[in-house]
PDB file of N, CA and C in Angstrom:
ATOM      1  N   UNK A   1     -31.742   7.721   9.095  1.00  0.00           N
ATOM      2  CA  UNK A   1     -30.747   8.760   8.944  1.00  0.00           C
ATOM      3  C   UNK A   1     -30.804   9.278   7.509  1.00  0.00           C
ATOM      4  N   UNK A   2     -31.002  10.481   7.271  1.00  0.00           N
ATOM      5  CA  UNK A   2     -31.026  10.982   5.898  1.00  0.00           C
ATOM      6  C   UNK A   2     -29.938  11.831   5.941  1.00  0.00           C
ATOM      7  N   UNK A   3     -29.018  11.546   4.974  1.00  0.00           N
ATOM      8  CA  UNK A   3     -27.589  12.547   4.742  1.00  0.00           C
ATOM      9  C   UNK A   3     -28.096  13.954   4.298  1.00  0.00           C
ATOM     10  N   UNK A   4     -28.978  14.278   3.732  1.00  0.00           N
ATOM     11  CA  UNK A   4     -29.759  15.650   3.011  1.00  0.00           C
ATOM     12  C   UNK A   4     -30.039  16.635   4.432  1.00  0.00           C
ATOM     13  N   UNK A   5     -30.319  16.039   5.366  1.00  0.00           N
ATOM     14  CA  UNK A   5     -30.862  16.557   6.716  1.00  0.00           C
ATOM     15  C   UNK A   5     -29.808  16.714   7.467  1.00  0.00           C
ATOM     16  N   UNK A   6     -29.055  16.223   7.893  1.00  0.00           N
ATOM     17  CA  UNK A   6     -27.757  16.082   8.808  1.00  0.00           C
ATOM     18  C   UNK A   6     -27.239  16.947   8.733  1.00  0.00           C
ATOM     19  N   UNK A   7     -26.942  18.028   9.681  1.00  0.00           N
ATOM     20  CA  UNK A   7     -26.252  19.485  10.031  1.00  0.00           C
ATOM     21  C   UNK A   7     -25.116  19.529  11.157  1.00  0.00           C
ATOM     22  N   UNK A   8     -25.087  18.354  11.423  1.00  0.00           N
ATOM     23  CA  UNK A   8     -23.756  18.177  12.773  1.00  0.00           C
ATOM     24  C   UNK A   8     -22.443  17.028  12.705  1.00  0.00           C
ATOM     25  N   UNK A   9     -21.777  17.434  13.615  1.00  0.00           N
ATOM     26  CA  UNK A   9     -20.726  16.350  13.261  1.00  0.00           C
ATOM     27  C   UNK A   9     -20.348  14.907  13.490  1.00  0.00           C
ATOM     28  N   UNK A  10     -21.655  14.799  14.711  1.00  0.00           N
ATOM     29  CA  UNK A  10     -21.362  13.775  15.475  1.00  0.00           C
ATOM     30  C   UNK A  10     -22.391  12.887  13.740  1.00  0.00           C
ATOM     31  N   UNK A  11     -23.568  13.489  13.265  1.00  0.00           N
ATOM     32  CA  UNK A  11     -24.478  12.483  12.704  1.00  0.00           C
ATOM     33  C   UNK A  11     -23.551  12.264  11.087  1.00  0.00           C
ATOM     34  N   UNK A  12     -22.677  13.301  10.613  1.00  0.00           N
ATOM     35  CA  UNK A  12     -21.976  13.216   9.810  1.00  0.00           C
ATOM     36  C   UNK A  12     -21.033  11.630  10.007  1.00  0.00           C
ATOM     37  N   UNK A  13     -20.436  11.732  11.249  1.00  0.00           N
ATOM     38  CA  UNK A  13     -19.552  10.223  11.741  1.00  0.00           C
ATOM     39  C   UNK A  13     -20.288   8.763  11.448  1.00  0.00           C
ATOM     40  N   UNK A  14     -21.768   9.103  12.261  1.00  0.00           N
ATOM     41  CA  UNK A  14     -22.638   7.953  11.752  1.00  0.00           C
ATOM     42  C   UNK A  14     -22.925   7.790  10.388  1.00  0.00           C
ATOM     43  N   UNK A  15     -22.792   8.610   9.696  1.00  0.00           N
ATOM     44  CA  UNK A  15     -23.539   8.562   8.427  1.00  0.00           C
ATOM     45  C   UNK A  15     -22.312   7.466   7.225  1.00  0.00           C
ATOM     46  N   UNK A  16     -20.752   8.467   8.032  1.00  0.00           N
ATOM     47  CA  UNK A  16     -19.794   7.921   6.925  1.00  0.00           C
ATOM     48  C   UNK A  16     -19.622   6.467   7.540  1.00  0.00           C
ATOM     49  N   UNK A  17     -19.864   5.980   8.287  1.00  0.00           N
ATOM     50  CA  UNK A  17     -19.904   4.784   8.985  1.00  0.00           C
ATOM     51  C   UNK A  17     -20.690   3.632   8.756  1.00  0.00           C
ATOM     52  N   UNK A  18     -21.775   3.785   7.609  1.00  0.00           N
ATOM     53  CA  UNK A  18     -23.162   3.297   7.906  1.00  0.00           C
ATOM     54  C   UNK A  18     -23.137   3.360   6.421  1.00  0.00           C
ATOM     55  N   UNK A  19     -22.900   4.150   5.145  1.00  0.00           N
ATOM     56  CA  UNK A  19     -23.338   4.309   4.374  1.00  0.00           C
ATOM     57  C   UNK A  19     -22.237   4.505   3.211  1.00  0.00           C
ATOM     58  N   UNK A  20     -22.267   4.049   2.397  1.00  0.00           N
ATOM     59  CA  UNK A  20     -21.077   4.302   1.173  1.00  0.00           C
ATOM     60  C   UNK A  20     -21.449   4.912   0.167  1.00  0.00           C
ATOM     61  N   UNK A  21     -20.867   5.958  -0.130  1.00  0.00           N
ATOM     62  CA  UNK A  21     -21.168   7.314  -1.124  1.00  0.00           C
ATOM     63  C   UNK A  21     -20.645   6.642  -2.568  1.00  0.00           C
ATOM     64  N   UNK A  22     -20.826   7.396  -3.490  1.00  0.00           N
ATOM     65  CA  UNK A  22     -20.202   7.343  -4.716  1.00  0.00           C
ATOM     66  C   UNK A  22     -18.690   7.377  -5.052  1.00  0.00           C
ATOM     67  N   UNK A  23     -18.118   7.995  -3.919  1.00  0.00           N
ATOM     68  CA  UNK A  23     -16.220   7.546  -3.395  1.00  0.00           C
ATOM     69  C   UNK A  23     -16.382   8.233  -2.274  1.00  0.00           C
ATOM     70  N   UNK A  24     -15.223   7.420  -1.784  1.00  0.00           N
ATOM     71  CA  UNK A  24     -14.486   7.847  -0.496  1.00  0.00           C
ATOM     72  C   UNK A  24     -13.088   8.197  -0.411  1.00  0.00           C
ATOM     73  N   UNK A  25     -12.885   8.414   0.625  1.00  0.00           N
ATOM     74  CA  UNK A  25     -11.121   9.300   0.549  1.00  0.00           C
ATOM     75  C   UNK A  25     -10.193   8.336   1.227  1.00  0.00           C
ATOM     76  N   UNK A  26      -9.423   7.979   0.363  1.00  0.00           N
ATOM     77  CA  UNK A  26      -8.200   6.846   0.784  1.00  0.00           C
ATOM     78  C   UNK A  26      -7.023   7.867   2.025  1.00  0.00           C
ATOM     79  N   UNK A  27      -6.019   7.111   1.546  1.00  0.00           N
ATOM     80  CA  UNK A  27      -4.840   8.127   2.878  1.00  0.00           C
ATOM     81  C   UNK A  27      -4.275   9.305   1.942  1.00  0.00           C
ATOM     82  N   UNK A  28      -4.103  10.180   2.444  1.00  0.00           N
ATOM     83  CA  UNK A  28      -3.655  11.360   1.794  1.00  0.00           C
ATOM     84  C   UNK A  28      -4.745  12.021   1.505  1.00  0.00           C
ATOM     85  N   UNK A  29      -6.056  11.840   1.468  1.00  0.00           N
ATOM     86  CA  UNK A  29      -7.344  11.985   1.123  1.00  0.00           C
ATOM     87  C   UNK A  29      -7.494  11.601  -0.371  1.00  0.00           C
ATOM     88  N   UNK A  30      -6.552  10.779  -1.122  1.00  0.00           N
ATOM     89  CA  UNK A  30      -7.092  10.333  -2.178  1.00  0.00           C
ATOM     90  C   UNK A  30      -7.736   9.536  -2.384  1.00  0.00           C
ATOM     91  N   UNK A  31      -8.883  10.163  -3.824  1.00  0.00           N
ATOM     92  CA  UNK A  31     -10.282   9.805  -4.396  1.00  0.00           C
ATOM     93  C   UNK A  31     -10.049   8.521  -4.524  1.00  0.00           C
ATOM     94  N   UNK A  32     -10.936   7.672  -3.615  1.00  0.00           N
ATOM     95  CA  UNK A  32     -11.215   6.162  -4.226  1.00  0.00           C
ATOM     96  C   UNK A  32     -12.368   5.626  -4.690  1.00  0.00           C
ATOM     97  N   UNK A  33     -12.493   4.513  -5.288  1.00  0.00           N
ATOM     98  CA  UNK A  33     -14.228   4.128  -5.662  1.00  0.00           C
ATOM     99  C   UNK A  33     -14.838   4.097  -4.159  1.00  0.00           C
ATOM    100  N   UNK A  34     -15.710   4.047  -4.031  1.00  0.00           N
ATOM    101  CA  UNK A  34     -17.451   3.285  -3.386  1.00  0.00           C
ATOM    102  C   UNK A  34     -18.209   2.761  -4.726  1.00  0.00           C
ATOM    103  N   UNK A  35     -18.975   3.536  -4.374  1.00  0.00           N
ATOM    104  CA  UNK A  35     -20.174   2.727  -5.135  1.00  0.00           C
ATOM    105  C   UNK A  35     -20.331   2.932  -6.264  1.00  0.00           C
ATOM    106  N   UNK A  36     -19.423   3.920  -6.875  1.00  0.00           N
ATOM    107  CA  UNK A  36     -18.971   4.114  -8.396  1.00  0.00           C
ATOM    108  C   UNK A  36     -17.735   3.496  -8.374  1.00  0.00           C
ATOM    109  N   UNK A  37     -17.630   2.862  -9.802  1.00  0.00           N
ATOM    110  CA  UNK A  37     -16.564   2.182 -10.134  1.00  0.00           C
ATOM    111  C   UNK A  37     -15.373   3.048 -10.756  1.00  0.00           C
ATOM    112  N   UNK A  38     -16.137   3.616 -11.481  1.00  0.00           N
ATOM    113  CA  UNK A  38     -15.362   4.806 -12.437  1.00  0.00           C
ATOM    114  C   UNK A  38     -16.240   6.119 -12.438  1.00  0.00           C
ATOM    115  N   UNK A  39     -15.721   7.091 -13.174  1.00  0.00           N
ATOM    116  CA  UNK A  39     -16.602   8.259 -13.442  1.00  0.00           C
ATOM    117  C   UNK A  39     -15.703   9.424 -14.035  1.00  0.00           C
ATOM    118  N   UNK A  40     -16.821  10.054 -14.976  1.00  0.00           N
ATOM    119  CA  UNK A  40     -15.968  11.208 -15.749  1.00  0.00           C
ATOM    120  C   UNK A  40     -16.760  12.548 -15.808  1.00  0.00           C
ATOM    121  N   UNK A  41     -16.122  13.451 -16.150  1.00  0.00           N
ATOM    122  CA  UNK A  41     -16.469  14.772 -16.031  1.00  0.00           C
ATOM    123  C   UNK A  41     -16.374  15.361 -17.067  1.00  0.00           C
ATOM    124  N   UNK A  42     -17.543  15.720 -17.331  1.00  0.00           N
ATOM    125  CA  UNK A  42     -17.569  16.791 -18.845  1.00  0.00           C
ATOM    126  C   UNK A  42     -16.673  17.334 -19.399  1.00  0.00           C
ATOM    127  N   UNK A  43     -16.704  18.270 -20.555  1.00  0.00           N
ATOM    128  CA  UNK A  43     -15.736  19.064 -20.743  1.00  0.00           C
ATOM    129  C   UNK A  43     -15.976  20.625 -20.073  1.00  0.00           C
ATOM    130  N   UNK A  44     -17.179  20.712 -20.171  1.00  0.00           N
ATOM    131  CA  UNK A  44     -17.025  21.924 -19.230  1.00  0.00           C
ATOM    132  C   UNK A  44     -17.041  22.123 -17.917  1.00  0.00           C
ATOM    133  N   UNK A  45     -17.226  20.699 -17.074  1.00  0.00           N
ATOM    134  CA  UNK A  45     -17.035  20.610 -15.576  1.00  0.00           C
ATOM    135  C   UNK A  45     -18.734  20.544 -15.032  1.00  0.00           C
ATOM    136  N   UNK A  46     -19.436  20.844 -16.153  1.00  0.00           N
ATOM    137  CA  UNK A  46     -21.129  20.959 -15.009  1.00  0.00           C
ATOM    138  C   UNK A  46     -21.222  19.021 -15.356  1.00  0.00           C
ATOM    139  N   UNK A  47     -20.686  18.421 -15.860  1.00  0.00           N
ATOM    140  CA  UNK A  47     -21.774  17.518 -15.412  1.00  0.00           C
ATOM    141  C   UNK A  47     -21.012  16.463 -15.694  1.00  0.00           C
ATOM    142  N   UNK A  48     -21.057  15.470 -14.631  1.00  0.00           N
ATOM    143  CA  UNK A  48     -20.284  14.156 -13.917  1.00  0.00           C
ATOM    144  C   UNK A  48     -21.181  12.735 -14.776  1.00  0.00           C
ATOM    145  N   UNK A  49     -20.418  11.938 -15.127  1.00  0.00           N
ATOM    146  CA  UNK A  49     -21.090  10.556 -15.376  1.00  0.00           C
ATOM    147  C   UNK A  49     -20.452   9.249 -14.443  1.00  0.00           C
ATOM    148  N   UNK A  50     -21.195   8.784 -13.715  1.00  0.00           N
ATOM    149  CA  UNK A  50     -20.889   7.569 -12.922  1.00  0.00           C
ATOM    150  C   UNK A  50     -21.468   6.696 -12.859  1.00  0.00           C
ATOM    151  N   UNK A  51     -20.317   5.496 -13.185  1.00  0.00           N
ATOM    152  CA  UNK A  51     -20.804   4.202 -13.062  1.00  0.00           C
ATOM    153  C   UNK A  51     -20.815   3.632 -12.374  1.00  0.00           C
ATOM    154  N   UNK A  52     -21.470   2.412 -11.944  1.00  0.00           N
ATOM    155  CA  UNK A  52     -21.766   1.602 -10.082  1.00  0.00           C
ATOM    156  C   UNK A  52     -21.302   0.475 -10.475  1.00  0.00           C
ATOM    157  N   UNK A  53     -21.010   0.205  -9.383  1.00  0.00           N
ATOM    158  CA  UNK A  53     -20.410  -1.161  -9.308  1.00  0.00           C
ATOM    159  C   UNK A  53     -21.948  -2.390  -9.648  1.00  0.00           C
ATOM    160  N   UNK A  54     -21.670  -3.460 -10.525  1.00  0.00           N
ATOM    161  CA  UNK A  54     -22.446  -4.214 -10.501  1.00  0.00           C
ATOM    162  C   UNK A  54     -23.010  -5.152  -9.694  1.00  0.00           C
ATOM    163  N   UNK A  55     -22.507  -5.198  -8.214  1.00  0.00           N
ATOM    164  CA  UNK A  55     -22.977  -5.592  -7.274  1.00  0.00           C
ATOM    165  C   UNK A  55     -23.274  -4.854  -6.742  1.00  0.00           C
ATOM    166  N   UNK A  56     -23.286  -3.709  -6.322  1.00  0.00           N
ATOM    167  CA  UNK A  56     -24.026  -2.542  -5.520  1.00  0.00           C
ATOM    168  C   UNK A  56     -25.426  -3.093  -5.503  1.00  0.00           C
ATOM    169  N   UNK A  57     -25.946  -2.765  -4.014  1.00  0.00           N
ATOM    170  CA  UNK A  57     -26.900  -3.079  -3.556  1.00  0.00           C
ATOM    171  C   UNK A  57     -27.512  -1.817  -2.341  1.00  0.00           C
ATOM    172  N   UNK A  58     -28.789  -2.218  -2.729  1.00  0.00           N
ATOM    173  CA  UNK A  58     -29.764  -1.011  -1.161  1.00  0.00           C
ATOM    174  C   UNK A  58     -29.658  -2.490  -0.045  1.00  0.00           C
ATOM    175  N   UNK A  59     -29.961  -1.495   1.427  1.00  0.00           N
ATOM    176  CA  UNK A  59     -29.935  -2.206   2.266  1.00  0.00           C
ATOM    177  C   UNK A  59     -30.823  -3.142   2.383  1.00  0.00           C
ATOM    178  N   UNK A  60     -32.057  -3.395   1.567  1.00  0.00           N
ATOM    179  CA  UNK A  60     -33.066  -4.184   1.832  1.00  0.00           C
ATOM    180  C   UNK A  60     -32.439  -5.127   0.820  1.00  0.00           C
ATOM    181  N   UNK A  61     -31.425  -5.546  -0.346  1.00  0.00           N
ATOM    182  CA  UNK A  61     -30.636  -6.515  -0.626  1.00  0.00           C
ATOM    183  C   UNK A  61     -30.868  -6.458  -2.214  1.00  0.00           C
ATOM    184  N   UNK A  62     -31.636  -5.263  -2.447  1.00  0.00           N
ATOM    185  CA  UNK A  62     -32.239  -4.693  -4.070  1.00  0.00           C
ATOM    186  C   UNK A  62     -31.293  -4.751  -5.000  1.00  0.00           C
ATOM    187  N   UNK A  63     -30.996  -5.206  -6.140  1.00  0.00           N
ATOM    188  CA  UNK A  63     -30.058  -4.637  -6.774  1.00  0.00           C
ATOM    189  C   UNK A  63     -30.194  -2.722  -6.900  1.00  0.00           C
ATOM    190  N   UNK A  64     -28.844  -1.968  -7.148  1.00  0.00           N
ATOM    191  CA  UNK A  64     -28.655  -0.501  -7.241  1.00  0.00           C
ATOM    192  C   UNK A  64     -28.900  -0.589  -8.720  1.00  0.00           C
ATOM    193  N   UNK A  65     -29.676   0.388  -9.343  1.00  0.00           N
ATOM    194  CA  UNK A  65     -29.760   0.972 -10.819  1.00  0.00           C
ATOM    195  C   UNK A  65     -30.200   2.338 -10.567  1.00  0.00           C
ATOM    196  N   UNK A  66     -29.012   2.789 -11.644  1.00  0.00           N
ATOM    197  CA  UNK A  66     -29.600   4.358 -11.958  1.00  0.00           C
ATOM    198  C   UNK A  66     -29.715   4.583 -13.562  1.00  0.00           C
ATOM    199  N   UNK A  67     -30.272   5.787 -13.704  1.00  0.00           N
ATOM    200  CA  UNK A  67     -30.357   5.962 -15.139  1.00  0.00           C
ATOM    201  C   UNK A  67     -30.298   7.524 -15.255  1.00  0.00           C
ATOM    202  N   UNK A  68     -29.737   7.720 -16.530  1.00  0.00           N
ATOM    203  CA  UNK A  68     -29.305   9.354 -16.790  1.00  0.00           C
ATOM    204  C   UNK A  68     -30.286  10.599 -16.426  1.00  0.00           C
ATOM    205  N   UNK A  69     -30.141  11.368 -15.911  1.00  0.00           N
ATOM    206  CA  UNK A  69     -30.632  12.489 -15.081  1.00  0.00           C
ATOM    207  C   UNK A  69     -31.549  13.275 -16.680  1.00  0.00           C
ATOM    208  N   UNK A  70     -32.294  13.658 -16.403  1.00  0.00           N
ATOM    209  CA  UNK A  70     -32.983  14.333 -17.683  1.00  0.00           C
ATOM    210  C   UNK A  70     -33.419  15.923 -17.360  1.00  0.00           C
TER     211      UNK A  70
END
């Protein structure tokens, strides 16, 4: 399942089901962590910094690392 590809609603259901984004939406639809712990937003709004949780993991049991976008 690739989220980039997915154009419908039913594969959207599987996807949020199966896979944990960078946050998810608590009740009221408020912003909660996933797989970012925290995260901040520029001052001019183009550009987001997020941090992962230190146990975050890929499904094959990898540790998650990212590094700054260049």
């Amino acid at each position: 399942m690739d989220p980039a590809l997915n154009n419908d609603v039913y594969g959207g259901e599987q996807l949020d089901a199966t896979m944990e984004g960078l946050v998810r939406l608590g009740n009221n639809s408020k912003i909660l962590p996933g797989i970012a712990k925290s995260w901040k937003e520029s001052k001019d709004g183009m550009t987001w910094t997020f941090n992962l949780r230190k146990n975050a993991k890929w499904s094959n049991g990898e540790a998650l690392t990212a590094r700054p976008a260049t």
